[in-house]
PDB file of N, CA and C in Angstrom:
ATOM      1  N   UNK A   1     193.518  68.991 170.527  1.00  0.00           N
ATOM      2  CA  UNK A   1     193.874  67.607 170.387  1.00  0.00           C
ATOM      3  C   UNK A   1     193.937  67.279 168.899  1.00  0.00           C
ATOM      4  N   UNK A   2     194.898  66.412 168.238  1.00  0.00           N
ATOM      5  CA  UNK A   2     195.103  66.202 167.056  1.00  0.00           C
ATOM      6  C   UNK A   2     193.888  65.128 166.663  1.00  0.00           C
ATOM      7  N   UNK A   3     193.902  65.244 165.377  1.00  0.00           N
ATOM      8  CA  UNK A   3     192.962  64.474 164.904  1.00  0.00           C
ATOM      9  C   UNK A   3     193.478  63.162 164.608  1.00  0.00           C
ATOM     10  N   UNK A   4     193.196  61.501 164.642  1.00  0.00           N
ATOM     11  CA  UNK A   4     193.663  60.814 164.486  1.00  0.00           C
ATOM     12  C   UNK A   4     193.521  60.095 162.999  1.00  0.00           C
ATOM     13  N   UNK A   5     194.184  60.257 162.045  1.00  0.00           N
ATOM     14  CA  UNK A   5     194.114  59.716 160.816  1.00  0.00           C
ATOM     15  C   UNK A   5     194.437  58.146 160.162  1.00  0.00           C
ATOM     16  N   UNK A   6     194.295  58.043 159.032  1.00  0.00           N
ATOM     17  CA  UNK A   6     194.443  56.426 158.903  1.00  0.00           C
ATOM     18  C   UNK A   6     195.687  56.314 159.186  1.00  0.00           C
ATOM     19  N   UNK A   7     196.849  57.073 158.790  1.00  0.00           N
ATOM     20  CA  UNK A   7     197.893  56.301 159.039  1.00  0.00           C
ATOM     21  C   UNK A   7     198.425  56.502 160.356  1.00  0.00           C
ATOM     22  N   UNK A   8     197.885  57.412 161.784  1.00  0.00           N
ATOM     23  CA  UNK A   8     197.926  56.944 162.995  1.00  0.00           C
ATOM     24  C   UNK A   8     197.383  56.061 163.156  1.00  0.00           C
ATOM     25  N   UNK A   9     195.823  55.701 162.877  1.00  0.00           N
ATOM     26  CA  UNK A   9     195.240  54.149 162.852  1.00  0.00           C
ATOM     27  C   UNK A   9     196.025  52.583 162.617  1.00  0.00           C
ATOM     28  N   UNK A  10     196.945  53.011 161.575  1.00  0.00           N
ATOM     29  CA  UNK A  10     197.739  51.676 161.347  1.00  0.00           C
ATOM     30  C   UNK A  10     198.890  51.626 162.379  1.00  0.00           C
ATOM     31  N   UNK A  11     199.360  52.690 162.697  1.00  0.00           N
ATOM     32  CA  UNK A  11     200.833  52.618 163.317  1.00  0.00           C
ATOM     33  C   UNK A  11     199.939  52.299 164.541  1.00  0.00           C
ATOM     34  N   UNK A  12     199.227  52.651 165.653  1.00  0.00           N
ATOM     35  CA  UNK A  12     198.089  52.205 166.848  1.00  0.00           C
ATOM     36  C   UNK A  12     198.278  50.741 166.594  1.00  0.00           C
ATOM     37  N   UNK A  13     197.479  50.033 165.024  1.00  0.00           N
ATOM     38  CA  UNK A  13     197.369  48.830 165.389  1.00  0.00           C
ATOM     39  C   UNK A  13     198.178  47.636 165.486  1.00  0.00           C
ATOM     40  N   UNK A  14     199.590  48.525 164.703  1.00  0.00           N
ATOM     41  CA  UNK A  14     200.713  47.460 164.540  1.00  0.00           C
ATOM     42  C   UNK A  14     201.303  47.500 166.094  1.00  0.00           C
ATOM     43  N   UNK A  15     201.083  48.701 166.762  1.00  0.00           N
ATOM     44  CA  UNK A  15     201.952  49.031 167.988  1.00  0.00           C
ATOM     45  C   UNK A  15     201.142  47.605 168.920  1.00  0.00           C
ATOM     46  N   UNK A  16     199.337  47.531 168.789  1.00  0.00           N
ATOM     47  CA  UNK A  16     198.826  46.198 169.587  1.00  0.00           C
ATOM     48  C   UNK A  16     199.263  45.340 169.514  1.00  0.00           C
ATOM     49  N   UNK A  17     199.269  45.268 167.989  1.00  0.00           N
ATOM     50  CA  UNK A  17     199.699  43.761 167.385  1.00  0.00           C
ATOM     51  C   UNK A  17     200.853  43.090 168.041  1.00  0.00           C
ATOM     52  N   UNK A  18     201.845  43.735 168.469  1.00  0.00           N
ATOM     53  CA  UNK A  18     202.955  43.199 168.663  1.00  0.00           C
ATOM     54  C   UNK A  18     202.684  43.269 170.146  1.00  0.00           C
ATOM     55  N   UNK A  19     202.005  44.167 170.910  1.00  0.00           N
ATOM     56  CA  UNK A  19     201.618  44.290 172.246  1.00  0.00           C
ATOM     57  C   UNK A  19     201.138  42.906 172.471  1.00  0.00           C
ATOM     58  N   UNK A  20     200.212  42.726 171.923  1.00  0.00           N
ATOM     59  CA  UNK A  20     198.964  42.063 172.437  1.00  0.00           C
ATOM     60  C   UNK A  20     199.063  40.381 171.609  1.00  0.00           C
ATOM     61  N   UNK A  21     199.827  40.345 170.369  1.00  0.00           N
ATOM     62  CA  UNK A  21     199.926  39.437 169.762  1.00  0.00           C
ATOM     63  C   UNK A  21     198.930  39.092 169.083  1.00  0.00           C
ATOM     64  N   UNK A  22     198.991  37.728 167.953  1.00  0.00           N
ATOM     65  CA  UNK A  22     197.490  37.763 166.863  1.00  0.00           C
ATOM     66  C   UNK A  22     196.516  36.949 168.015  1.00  0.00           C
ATOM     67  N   UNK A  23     196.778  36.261 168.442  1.00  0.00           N
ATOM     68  CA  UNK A  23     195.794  35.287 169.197  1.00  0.00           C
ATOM     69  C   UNK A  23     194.606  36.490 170.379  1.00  0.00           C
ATOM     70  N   UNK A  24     195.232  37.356 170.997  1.00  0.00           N
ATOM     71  CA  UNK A  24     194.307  38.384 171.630  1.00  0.00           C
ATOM     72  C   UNK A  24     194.088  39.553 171.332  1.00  0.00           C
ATOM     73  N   UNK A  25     194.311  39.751 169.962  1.00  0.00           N
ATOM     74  CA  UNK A  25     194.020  40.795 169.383  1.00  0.00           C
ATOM     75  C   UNK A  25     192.234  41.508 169.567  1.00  0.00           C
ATOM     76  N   UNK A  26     191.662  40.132 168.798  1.00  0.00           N
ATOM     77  CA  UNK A  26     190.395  40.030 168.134  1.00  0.00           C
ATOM     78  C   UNK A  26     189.525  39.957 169.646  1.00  0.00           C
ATOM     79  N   UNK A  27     190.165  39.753 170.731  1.00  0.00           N
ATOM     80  CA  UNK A  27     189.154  39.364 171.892  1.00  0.00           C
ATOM     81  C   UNK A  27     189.391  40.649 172.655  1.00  0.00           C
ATOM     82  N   UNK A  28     190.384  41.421 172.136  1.00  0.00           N
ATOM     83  CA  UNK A  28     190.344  42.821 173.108  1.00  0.00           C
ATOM     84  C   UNK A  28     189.971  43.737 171.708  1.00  0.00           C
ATOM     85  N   UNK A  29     189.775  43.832 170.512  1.00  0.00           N
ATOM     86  CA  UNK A  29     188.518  44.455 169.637  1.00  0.00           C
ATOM     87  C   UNK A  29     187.485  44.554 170.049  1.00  0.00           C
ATOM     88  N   UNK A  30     187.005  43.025 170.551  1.00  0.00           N
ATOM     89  CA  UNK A  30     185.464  42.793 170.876  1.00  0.00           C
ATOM     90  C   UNK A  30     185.111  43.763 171.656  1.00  0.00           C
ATOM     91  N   UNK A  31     185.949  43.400 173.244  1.00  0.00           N
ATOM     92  CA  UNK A  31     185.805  44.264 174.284  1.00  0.00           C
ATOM     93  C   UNK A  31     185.672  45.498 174.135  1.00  0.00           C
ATOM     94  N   UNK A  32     186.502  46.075 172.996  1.00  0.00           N
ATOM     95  CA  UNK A  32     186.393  47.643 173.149  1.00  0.00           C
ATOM     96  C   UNK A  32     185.496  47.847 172.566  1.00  0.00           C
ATOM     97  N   UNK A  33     184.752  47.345 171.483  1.00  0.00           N
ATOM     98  CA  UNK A  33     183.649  47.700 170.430  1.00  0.00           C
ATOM     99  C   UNK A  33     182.857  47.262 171.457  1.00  0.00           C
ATOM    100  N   UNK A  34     182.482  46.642 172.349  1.00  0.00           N
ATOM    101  CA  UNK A  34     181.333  46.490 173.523  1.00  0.00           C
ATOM    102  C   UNK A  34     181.533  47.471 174.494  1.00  0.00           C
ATOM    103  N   UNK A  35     182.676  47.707 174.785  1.00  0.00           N
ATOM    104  CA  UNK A  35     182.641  48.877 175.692  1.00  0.00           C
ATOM    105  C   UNK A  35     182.208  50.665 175.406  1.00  0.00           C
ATOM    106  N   UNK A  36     182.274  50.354 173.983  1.00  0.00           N
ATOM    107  CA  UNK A  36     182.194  51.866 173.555  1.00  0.00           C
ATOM    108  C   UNK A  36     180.723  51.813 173.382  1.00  0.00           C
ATOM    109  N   UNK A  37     180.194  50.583 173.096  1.00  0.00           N
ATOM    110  CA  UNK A  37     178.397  50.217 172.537  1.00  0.00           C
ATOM    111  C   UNK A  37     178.069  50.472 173.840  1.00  0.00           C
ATOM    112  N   UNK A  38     178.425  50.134 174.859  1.00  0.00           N
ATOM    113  CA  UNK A  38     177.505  50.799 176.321  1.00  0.00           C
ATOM    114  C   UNK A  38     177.797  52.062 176.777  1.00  0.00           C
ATOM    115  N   UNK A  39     178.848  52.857 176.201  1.00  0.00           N
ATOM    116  CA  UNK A  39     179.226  54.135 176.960  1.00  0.00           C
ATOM    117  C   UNK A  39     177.931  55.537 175.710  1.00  0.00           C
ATOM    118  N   UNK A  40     177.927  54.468 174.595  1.00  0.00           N
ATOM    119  CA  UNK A  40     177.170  55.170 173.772  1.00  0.00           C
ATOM    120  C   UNK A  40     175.314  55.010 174.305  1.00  0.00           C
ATOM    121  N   UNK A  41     175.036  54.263 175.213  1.00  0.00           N
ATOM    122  CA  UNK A  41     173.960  53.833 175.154  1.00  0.00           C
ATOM    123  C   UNK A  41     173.688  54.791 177.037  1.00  0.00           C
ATOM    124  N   UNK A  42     174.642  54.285 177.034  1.00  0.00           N
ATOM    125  CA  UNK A  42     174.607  55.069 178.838  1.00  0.00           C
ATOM    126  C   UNK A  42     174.753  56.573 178.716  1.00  0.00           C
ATOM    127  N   UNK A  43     175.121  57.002 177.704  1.00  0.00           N
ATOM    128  CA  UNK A  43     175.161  58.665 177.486  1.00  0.00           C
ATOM    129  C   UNK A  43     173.823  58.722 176.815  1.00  0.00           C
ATOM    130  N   UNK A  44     173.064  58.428 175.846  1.00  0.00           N
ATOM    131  CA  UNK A  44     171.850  58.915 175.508  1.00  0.00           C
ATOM    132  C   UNK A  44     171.167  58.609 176.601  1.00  0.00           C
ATOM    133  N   UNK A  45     170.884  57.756 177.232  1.00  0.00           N
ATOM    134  CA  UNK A  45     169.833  57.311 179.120  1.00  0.00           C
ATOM    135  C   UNK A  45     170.036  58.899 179.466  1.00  0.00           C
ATOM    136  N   UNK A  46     171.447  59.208 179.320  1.00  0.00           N
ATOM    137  CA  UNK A  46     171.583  60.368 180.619  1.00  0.00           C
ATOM    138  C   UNK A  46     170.839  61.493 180.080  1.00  0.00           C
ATOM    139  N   UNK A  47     171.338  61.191 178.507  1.00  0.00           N
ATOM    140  CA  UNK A  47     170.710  62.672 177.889  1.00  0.00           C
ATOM    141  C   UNK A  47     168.865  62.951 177.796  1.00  0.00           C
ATOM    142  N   UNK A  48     168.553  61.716 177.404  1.00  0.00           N
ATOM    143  CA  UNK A  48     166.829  61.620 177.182  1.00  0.00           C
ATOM    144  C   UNK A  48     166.224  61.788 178.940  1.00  0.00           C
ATOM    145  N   UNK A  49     167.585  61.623 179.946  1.00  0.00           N
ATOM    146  CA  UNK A  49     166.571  61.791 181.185  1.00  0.00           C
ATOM    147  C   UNK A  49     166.442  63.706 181.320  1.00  0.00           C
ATOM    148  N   UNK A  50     167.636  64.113 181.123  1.00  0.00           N
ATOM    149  CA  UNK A  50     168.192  65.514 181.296  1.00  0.00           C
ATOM    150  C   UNK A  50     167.120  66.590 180.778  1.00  0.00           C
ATOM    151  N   UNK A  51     167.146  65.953 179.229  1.00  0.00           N
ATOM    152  CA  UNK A  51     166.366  66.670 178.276  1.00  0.00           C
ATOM    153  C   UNK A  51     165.028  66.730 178.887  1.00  0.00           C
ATOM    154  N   UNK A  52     164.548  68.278 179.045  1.00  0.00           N
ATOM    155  CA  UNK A  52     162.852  68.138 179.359  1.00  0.00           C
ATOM    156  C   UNK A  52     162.361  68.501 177.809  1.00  0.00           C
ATOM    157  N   UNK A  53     161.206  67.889 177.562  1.00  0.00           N
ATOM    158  CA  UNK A  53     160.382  67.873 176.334  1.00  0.00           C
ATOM    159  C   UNK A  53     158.952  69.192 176.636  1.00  0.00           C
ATOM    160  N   UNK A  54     159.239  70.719 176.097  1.00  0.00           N
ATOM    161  CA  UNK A  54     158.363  71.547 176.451  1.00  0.00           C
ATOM    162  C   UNK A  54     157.857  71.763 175.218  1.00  0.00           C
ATOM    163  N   UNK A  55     156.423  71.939 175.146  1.00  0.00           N
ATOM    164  CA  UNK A  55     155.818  71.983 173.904  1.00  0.00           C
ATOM    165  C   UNK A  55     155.325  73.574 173.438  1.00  0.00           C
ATOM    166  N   UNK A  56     155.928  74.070 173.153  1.00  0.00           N
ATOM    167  CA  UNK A  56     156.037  75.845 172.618  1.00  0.00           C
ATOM    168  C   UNK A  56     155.651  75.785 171.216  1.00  0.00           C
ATOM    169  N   UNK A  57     154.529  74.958 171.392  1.00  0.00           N
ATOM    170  CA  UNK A  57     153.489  75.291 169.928  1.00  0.00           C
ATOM    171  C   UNK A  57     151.870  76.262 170.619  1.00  0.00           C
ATOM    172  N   UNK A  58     151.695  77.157 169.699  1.00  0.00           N
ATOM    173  CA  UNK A  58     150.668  78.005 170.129  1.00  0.00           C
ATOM    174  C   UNK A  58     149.110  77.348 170.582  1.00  0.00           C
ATOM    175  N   UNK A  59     148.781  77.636 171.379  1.00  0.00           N
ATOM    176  CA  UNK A  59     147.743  76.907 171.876  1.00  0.00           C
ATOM    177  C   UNK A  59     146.305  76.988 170.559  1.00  0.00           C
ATOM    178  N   UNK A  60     145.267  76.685 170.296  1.00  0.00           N
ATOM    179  CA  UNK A  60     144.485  77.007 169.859  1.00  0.00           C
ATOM    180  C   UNK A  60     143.747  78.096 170.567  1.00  0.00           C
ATOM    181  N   UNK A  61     143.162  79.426 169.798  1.00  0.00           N
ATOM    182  CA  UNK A  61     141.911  79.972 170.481  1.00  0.00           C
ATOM    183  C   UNK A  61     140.704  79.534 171.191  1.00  0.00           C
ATOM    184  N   UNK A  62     140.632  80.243 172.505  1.00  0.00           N
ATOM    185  CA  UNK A  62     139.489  79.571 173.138  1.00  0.00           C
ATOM    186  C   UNK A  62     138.189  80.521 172.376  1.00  0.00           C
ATOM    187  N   UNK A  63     136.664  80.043 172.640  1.00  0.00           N
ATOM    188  CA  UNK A  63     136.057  80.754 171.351  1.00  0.00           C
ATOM    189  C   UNK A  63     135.440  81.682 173.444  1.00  0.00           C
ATOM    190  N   UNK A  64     135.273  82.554 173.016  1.00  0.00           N
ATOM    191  CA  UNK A  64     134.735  83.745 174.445  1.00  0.00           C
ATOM    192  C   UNK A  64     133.388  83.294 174.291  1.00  0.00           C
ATOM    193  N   UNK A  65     132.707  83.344 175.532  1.00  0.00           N
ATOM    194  CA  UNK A  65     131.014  82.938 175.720  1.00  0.00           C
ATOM    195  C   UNK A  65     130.762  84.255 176.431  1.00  0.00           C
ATOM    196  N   UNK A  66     129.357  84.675 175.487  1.00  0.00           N
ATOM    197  CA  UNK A  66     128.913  86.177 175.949  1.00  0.00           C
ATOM    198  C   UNK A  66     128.411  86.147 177.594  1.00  0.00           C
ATOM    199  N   UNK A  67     128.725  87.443 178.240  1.00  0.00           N
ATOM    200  CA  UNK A  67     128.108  87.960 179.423  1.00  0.00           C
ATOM    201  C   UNK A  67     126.910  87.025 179.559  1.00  0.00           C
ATOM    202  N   UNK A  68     126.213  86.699 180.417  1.00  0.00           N
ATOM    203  CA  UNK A  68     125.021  86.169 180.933  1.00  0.00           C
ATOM    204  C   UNK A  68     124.252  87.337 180.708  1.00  0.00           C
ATOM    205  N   UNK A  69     124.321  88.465 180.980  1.00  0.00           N
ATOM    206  CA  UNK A  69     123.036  89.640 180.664  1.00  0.00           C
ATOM    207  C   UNK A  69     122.837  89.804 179.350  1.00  0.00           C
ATOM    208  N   UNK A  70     123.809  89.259 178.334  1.00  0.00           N
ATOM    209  CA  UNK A  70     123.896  89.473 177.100  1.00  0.00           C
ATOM    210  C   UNK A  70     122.532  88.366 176.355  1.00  0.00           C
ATOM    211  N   UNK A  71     122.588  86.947 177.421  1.00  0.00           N
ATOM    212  CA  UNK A  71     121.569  86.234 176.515  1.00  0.00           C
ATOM    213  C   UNK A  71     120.437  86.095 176.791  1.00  0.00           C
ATOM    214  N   UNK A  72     119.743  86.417 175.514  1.00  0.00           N
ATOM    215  CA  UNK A  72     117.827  86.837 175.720  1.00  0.00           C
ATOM    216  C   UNK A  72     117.345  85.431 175.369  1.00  0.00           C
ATOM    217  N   UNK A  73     115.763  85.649 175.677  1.00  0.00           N
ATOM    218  CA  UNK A  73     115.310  84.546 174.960  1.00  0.00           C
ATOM    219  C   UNK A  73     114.831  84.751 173.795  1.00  0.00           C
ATOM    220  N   UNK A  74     114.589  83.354 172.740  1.00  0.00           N
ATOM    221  CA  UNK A  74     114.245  83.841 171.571  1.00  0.00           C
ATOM    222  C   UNK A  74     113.036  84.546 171.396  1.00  0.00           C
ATOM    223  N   UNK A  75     112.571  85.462 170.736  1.00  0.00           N
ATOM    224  CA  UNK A  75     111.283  86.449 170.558  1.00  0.00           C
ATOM    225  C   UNK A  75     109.987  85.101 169.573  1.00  0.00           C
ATOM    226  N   UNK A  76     109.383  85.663 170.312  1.00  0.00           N
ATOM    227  CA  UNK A  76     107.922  84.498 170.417  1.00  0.00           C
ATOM    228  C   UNK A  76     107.490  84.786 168.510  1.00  0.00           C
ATOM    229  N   UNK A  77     107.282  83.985 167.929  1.00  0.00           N
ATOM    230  CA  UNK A  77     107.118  84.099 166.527  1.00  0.00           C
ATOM    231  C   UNK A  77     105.783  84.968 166.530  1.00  0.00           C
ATOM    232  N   UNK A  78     105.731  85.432 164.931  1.00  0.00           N
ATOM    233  CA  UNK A  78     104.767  86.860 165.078  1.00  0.00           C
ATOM    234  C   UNK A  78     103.652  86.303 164.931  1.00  0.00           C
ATOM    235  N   UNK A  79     102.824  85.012 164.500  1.00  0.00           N
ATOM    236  CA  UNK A  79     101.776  84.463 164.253  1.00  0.00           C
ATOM    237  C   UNK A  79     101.177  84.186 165.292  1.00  0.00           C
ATOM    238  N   UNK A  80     101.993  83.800 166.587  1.00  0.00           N
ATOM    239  CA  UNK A  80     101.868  83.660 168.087  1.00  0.00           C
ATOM    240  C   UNK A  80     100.831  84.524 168.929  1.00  0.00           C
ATOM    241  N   UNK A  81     101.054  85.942 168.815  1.00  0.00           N
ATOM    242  CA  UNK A  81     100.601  86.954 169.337  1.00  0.00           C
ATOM    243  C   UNK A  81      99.694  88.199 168.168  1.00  0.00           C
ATOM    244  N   UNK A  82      98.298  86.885 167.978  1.00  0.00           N
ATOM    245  CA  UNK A  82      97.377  87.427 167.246  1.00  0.00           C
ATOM    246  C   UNK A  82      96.530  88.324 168.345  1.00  0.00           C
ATOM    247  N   UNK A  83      95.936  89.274 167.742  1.00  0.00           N
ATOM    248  CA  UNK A  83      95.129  90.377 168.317  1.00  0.00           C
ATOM    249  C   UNK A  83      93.674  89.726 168.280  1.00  0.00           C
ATOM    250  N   UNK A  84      92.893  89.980 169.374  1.00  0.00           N
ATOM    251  CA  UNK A  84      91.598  89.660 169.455  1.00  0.00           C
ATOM    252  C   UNK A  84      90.853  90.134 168.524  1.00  0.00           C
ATOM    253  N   UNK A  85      89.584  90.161 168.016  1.00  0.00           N
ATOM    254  CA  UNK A  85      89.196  90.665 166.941  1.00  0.00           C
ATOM    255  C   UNK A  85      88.501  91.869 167.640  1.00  0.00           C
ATOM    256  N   UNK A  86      88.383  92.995 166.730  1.00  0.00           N
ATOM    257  CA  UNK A  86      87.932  94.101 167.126  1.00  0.00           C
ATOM    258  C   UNK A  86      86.761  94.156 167.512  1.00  0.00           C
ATOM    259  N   UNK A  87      85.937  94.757 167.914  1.00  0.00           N
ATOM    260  CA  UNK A  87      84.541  94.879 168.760  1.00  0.00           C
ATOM    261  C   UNK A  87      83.492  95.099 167.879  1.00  0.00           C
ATOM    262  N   UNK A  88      82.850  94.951 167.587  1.00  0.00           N
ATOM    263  CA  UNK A  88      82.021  95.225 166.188  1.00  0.00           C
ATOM    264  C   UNK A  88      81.018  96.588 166.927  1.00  0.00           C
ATOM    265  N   UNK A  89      80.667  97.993 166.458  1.00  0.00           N
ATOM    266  CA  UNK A  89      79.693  98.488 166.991  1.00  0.00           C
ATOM    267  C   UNK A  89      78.353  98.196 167.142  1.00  0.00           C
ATOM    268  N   UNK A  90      78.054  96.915 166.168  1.00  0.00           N
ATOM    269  CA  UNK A  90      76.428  97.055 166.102  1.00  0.00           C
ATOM    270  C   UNK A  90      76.477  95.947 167.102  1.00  0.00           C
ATOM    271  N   UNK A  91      77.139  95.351 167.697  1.00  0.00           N
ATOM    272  CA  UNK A  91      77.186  94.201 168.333  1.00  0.00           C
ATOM    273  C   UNK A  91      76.853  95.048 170.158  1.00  0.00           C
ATOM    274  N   UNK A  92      76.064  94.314 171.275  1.00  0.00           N
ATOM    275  CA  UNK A  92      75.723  94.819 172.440  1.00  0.00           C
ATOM    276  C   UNK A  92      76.986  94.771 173.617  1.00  0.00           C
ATOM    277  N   UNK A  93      77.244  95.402 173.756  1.00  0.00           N
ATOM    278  CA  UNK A  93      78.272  95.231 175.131  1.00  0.00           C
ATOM    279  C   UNK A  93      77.994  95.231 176.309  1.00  0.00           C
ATOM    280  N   UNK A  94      77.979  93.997 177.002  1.00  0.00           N
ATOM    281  CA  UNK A  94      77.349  93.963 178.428  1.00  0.00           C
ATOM    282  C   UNK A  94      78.011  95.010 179.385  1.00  0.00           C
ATOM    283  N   UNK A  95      77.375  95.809 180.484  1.00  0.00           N
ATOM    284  CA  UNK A  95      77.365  96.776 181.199  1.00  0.00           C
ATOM    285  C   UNK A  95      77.901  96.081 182.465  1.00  0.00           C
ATOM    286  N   UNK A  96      79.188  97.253 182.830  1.00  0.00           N
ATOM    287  CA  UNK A  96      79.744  96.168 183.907  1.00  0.00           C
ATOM    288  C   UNK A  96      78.622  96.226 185.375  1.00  0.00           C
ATOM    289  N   UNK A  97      79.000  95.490 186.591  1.00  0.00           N
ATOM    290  CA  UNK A  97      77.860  95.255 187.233  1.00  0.00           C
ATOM    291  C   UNK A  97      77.953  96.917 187.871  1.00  0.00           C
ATOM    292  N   UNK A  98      76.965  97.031 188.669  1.00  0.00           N
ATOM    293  CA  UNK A  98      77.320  98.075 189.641  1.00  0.00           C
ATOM    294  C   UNK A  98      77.902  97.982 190.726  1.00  0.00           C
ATOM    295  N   UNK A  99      78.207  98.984 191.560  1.00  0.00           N
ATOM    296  CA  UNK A  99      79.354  98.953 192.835  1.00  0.00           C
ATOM    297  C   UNK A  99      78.799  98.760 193.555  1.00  0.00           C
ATOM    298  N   UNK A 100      78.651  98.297 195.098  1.00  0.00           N
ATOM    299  CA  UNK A 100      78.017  98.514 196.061  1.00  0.00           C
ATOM    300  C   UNK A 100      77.269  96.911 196.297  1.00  0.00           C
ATOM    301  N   UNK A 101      76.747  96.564 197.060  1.00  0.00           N
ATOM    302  CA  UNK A 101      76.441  94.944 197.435  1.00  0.00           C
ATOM    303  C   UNK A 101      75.667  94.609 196.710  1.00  0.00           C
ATOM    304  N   UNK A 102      75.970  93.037 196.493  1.00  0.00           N
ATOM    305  CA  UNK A 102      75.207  92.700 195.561  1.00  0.00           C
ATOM    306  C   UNK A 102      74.212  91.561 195.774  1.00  0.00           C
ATOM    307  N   UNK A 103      74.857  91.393 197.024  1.00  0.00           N
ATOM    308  CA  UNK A 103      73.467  89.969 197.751  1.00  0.00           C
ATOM    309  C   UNK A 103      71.903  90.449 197.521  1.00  0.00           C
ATOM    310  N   UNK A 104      71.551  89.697 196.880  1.00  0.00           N
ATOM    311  CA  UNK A 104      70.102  89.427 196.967  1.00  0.00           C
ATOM    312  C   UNK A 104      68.784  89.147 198.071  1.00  0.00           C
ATOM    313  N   UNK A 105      69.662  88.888 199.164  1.00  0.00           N
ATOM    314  CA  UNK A 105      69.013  88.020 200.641  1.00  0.00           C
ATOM    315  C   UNK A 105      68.874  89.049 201.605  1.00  0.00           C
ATOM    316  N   UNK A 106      69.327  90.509 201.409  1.00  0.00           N
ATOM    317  CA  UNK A 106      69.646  91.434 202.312  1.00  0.00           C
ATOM    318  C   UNK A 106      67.916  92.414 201.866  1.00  0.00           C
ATOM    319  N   UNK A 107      67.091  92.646 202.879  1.00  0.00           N
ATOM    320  CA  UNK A 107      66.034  93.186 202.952  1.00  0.00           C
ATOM    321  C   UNK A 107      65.923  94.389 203.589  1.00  0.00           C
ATOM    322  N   UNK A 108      65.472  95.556 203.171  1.00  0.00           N
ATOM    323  CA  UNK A 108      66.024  96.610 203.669  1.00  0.00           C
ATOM    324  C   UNK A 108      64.518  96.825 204.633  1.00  0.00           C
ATOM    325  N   UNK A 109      64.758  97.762 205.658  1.00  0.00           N
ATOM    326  CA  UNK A 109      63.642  97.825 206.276  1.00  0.00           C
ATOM    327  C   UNK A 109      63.151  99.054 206.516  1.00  0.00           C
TER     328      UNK A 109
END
């Protein structure tokens, strides 16, 4: 299709002019400059419905949470688990009891 240049533009408008005369010139301009303002407005509707909006930006890293067998508890601080004091030798060590019954009330005969 040819391209339409200014001086097809003038020969177009003289061809109205005399079509259409000066008095309805300006009222069938309007019309067409309104008609083209809705065909422009009714084609983007169609296009912004058409168009899907997909977002193909990289996700962020998720951060990985260790195995469950992996987590201990924290280790008991070392001041925690002091040692009894050692036994002194000169000191007496009670003798454990003996085996065998120990009631007092039992009278042998």
């Amino acid at each position: 299709m040819p391209n339409i240049g200014p001086l097809e533009l003038v020969i177009i408008l003289v061809i109205a002019l005399l079509i259409l005369g000066p008095g309805k010139l300006p009222d069938v301009g309007a019309a067409l400059g309104k008609s083209i303002r809705e065909f422009r407005k009714a084609s983007a509707d169609v296009q912004d419905a058409v168009s899907i909006n997909v977002d193909t930006s990289p996700l962020p890293p998720t951060p990985v949470a260790p195995p469950a067998a992996a987590v201990t508890a924290p280790a008991p601080a070392a001041t925690a688990a002091v040692a009894p004091p050692a036994a002194d030798a000169t000191q007496a060590v009670p003798a454990a009891p003996a085996a065998g019954p120990t009631d007092s009330t039992t009278v042998a005969s």
